[in-house]
PDB file of N, CA and C in Angstrom:
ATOM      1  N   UNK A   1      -7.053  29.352  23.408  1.00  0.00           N
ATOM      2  CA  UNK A   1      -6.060  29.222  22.368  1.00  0.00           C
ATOM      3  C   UNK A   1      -6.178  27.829  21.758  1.00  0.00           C
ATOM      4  N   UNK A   2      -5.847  27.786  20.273  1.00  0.00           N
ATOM      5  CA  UNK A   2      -6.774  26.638  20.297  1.00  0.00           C
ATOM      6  C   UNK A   2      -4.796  25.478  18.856  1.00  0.00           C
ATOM      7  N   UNK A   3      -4.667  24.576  19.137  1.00  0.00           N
ATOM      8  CA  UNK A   3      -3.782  24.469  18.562  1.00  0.00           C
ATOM      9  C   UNK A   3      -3.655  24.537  17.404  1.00  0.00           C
ATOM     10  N   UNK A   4      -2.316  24.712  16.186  1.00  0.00           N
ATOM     11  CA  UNK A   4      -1.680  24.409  15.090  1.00  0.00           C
ATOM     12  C   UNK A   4      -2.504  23.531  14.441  1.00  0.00           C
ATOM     13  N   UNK A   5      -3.037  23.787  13.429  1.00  0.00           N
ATOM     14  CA  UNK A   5      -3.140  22.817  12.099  1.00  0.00           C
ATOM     15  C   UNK A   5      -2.111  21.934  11.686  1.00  0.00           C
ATOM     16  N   UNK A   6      -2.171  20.787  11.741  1.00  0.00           N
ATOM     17  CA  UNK A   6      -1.433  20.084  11.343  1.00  0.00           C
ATOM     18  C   UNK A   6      -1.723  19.917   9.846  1.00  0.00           C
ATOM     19  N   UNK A   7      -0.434  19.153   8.729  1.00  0.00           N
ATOM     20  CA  UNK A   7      -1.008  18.479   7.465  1.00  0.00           C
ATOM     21  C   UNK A   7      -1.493  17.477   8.043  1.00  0.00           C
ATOM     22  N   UNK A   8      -2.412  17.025   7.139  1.00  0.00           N
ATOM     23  CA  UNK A   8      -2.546  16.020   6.706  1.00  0.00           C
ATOM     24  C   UNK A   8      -2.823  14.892   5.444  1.00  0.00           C
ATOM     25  N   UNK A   9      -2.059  13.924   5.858  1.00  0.00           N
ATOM     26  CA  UNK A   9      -1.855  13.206   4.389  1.00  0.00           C
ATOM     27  C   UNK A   9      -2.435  12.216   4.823  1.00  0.00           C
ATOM     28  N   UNK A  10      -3.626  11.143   4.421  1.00  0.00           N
ATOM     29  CA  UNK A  10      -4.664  10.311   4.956  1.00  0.00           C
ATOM     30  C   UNK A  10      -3.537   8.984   4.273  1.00  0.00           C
ATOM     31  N   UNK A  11      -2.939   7.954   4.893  1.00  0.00           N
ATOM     32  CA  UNK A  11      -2.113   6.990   4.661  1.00  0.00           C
ATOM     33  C   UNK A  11      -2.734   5.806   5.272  1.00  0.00           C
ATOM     34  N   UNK A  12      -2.154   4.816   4.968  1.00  0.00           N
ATOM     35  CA  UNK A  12      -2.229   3.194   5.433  1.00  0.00           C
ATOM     36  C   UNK A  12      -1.072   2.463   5.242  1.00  0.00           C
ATOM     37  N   UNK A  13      -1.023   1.822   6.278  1.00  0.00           N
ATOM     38  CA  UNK A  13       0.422   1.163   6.341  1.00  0.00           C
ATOM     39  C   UNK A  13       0.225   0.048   6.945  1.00  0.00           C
ATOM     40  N   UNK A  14       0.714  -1.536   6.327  1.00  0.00           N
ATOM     41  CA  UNK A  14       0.341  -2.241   6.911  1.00  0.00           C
ATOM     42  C   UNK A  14       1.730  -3.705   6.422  1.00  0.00           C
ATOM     43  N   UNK A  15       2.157  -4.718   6.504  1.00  0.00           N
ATOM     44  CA  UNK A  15       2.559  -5.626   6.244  1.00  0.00           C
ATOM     45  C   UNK A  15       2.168  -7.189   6.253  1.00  0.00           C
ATOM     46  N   UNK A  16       3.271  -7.896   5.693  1.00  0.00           N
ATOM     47  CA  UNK A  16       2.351  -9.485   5.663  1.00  0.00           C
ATOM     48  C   UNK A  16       4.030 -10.297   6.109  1.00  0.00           C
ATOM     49  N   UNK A  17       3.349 -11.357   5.703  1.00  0.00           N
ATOM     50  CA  UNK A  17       5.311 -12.366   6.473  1.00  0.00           C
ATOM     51  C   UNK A  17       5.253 -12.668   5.059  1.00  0.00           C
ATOM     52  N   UNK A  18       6.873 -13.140   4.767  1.00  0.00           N
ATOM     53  CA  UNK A  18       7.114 -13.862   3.511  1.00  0.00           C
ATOM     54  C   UNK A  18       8.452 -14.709   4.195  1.00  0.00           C
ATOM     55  N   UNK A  19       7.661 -15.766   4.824  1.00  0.00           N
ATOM     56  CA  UNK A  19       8.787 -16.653   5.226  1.00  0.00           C
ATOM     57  C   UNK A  19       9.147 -15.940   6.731  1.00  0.00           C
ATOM     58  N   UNK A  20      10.056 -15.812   6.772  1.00  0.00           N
ATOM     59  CA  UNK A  20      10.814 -14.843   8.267  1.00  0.00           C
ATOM     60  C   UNK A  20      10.715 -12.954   7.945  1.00  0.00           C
ATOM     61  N   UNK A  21      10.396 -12.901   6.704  1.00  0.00           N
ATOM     62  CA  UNK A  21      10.961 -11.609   6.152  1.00  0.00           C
ATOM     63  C   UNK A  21       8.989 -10.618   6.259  1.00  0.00           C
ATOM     64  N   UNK A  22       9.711  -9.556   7.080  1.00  0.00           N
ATOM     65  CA  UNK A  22       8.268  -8.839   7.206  1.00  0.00           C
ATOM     66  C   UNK A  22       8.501  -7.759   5.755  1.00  0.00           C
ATOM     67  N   UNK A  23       7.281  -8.127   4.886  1.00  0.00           N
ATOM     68  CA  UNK A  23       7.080  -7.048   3.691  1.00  0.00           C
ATOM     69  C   UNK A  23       6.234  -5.974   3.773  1.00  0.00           C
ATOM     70  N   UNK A  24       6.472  -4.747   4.198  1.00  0.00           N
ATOM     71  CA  UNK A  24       5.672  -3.680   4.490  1.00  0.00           C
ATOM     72  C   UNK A  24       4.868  -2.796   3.466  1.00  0.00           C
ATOM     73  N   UNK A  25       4.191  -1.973   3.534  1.00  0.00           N
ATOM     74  CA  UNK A  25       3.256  -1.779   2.498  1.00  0.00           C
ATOM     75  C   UNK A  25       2.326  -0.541   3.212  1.00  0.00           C
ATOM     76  N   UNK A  26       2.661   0.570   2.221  1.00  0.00           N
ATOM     77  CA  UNK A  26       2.272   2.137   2.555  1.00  0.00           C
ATOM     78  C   UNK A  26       1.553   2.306   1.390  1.00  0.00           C
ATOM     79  N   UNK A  27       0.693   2.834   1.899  1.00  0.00           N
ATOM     80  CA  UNK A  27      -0.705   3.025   0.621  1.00  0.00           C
ATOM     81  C   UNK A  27      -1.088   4.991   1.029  1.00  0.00           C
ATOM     82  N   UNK A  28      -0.204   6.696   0.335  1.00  0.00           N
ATOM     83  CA  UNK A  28      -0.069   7.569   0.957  1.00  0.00           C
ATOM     84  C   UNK A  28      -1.423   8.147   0.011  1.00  0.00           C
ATOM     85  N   UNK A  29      -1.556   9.223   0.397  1.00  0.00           N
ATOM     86  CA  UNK A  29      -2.738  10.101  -1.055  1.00  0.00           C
ATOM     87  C   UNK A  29      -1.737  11.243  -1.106  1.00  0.00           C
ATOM     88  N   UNK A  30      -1.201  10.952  -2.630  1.00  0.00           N
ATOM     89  CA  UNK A  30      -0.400  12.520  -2.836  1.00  0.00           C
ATOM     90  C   UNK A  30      -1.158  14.221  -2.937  1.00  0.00           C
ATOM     91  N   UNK A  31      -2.234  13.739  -3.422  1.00  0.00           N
ATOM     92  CA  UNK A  31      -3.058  15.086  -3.462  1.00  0.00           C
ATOM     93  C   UNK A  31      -4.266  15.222  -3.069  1.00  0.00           C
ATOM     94  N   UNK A  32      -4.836  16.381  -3.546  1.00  0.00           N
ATOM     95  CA  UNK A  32      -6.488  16.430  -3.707  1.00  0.00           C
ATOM     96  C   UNK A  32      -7.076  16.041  -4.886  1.00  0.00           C
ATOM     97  N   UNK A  33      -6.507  15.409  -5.602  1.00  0.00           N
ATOM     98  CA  UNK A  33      -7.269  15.042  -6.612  1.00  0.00           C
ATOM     99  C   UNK A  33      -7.424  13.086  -6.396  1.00  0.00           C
ATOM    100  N   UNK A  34      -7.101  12.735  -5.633  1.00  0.00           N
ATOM    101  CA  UNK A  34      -7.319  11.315  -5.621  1.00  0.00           C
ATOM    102  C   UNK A  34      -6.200  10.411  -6.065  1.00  0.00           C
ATOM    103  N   UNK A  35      -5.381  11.176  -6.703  1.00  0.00           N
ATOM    104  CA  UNK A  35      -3.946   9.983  -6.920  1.00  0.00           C
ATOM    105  C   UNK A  35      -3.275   9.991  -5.568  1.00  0.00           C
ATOM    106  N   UNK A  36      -3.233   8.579  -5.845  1.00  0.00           N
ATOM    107  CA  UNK A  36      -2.083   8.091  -4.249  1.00  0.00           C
ATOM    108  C   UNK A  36      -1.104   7.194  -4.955  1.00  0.00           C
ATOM    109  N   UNK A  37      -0.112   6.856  -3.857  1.00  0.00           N
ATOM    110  CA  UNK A  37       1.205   6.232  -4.298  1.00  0.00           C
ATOM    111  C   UNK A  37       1.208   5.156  -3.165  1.00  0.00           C
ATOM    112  N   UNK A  38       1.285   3.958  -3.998  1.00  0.00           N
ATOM    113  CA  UNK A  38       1.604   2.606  -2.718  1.00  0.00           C
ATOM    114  C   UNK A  38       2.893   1.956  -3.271  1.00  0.00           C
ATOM    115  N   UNK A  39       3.703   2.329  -1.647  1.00  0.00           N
ATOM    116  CA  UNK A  39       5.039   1.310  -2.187  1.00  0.00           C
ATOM    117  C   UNK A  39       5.271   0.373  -1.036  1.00  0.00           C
ATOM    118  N   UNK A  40       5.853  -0.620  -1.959  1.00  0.00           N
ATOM    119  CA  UNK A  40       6.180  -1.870  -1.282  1.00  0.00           C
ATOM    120  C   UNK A  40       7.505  -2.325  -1.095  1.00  0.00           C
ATOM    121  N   UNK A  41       7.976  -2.330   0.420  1.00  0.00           N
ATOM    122  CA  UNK A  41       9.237  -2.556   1.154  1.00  0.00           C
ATOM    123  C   UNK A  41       9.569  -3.736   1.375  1.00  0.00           C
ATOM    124  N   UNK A  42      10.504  -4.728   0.771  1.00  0.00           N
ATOM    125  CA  UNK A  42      11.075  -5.776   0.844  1.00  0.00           C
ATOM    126  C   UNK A  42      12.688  -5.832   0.869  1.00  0.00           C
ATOM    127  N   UNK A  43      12.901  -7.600   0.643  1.00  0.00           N
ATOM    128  CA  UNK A  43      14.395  -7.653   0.848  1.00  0.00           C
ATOM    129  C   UNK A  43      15.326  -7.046  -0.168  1.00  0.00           C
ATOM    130  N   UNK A  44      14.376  -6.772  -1.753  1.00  0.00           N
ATOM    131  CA  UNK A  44      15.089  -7.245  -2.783  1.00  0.00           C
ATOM    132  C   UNK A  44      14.939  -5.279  -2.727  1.00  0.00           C
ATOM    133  N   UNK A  45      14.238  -4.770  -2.275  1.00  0.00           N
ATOM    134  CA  UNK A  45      13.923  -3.132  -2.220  1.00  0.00           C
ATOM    135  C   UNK A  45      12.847  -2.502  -2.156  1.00  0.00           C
ATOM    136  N   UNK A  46      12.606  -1.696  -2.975  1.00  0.00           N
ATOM    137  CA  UNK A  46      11.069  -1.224  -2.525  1.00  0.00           C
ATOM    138  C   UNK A  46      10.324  -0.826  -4.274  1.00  0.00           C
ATOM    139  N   UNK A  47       9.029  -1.351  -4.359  1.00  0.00           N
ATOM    140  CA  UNK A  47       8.209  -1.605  -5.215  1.00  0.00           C
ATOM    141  C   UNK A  47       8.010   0.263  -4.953  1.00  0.00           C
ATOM    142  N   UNK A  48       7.640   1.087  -5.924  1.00  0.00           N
ATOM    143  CA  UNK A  48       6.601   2.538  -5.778  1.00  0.00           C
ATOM    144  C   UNK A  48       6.041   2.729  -7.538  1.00  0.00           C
ATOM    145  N   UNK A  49       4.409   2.867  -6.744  1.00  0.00           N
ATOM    146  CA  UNK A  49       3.713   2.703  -7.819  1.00  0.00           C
ATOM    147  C   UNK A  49       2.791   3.465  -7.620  1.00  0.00           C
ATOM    148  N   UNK A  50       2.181   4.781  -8.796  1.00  0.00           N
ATOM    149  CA  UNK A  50       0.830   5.876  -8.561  1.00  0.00           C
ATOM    150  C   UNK A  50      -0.351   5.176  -9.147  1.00  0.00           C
ATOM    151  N   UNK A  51      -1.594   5.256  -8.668  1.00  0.00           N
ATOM    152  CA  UNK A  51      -2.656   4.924  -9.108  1.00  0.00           C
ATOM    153  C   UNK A  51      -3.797   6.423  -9.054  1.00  0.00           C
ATOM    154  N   UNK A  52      -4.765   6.491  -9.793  1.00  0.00           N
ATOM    155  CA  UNK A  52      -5.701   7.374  -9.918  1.00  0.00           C
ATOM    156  C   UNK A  52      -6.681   6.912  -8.618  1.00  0.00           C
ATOM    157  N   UNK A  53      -7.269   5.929  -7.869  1.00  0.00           N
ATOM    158  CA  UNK A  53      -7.794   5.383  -7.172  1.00  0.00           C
ATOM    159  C   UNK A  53      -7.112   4.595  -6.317  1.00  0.00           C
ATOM    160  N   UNK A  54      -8.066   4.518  -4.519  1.00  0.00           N
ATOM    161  CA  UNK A  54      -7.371   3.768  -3.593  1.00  0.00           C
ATOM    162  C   UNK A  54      -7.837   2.459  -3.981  1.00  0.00           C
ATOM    163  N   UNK A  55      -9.028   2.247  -4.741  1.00  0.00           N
ATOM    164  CA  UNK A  55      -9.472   0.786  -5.436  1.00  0.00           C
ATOM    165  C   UNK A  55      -8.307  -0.097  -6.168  1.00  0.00           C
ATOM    166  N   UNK A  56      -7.578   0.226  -7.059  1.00  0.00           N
ATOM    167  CA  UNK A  56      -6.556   0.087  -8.219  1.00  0.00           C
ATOM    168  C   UNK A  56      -5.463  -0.161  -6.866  1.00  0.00           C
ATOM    169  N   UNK A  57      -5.031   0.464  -6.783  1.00  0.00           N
ATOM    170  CA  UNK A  57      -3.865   0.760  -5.842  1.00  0.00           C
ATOM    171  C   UNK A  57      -4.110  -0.353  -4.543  1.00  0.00           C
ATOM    172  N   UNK A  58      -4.730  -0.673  -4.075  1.00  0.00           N
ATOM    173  CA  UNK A  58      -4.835  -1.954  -3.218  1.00  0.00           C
ATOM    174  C   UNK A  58      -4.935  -3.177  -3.877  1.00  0.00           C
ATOM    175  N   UNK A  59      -5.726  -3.312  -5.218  1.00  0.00           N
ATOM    176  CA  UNK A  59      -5.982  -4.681  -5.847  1.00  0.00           C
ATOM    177  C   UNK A  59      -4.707  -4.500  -6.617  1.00  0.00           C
ATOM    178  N   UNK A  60      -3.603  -3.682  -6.979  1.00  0.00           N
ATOM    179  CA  UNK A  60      -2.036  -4.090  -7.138  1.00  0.00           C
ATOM    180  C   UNK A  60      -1.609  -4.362  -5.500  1.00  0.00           C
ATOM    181  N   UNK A  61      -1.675  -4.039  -4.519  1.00  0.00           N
ATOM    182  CA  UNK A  61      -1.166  -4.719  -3.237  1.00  0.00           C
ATOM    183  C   UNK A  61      -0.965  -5.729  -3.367  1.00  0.00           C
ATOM    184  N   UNK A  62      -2.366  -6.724  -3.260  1.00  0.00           N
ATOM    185  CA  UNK A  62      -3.142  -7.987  -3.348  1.00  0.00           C
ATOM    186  C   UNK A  62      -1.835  -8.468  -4.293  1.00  0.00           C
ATOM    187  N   UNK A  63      -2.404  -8.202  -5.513  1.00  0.00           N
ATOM    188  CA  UNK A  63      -1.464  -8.869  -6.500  1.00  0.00           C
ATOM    189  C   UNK A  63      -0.059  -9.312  -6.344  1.00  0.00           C
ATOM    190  N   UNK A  64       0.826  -7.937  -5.857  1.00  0.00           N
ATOM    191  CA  UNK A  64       1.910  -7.941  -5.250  1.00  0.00           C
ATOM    192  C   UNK A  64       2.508  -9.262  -3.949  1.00  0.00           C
ATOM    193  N   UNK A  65       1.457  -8.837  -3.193  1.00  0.00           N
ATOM    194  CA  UNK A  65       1.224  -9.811  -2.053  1.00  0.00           C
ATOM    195  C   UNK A  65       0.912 -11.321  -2.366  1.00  0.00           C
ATOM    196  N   UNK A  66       0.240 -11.420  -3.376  1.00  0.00           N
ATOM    197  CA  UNK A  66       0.340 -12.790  -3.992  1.00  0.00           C
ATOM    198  C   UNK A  66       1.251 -13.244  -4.861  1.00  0.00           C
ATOM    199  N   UNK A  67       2.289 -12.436  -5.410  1.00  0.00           N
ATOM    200  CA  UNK A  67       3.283 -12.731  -5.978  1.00  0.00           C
ATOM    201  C   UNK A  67       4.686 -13.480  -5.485  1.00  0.00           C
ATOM    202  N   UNK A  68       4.649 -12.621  -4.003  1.00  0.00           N
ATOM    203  CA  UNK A  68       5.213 -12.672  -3.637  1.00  0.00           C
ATOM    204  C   UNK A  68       5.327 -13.733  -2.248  1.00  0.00           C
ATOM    205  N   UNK A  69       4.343 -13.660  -2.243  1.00  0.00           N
ATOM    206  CA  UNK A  69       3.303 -15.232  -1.380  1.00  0.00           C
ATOM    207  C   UNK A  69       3.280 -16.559  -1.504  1.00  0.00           C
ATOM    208  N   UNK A  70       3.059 -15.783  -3.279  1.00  0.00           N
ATOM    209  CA  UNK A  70       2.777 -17.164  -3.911  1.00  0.00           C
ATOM    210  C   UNK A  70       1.511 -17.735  -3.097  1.00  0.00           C
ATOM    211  N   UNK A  71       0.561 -16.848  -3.241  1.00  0.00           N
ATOM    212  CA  UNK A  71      -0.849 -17.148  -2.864  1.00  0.00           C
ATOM    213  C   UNK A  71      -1.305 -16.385  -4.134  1.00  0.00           C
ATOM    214  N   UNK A  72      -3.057 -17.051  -4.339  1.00  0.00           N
ATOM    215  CA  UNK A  72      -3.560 -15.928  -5.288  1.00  0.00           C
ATOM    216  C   UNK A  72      -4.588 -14.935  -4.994  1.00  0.00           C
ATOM    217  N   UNK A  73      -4.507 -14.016  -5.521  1.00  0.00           N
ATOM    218  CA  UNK A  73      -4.566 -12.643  -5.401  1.00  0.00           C
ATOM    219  C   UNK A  73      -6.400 -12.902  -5.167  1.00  0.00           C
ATOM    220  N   UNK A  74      -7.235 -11.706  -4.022  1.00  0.00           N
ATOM    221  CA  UNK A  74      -8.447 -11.947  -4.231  1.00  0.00           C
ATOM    222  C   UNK A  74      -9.301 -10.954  -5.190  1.00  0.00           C
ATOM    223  N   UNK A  75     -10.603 -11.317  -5.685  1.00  0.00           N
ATOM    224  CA  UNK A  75     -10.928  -9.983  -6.788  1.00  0.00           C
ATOM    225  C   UNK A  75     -11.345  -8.771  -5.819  1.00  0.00           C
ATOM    226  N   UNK A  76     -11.064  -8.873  -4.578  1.00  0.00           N
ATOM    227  CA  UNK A  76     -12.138  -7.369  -3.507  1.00  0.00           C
ATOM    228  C   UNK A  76     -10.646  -6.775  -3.204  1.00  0.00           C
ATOM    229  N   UNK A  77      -9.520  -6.919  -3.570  1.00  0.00           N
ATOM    230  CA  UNK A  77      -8.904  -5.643  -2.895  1.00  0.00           C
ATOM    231  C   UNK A  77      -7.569  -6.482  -1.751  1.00  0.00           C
ATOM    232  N   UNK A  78      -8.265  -7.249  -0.900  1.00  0.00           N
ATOM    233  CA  UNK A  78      -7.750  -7.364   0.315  1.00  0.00           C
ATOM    234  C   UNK A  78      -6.910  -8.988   0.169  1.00  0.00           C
ATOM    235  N   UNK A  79      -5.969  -9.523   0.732  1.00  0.00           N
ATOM    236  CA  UNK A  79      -5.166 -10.555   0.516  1.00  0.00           C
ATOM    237  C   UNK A  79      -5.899 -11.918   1.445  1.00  0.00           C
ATOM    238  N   UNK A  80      -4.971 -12.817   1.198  1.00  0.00           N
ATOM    239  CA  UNK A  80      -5.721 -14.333   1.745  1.00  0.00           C
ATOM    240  C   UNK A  80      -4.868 -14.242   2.771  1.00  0.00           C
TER     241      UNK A  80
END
């Protein structure tokens, strides 16, 4: 007997510090066609934003993350 299929929704979830304050950050894939949704959990609330690509959609992370850092943003995607 072999188990249940689960869904699955291929996600990333990860955070950074901003001071004392942990800012969290979910990067989900809404479909089969490649749009995903990354939102960003802070004090002030939560950022949610769709992109056509997980490329786009991480280099707004970055951005985000450097905004909010107040670091600057890198051109590959991933934060300082």
């Amino acid at each position: 007997m072999s188990a249940p299929q689960l869904p699955y929704a291929p996600s990333v979830v990860s955070f950074f510090m901003v001071g004392s304050e942990r800012v969290t950050w979910e990067l989900v894939s809404v479909d089969n066609t490649g749009v995903c949704r990354l939102s960003v959990s802070h004090s002030g609330g939560v950022i949610v934003e769709y992109f056509t690509s997980t490329a786009a959609a991480l280099q707004r992370e970055s951005e985000i993350e450097a905004l909010l850092t107040g670091m600057s943003a890198t051109h590959n995607g991933s934060s300082k």
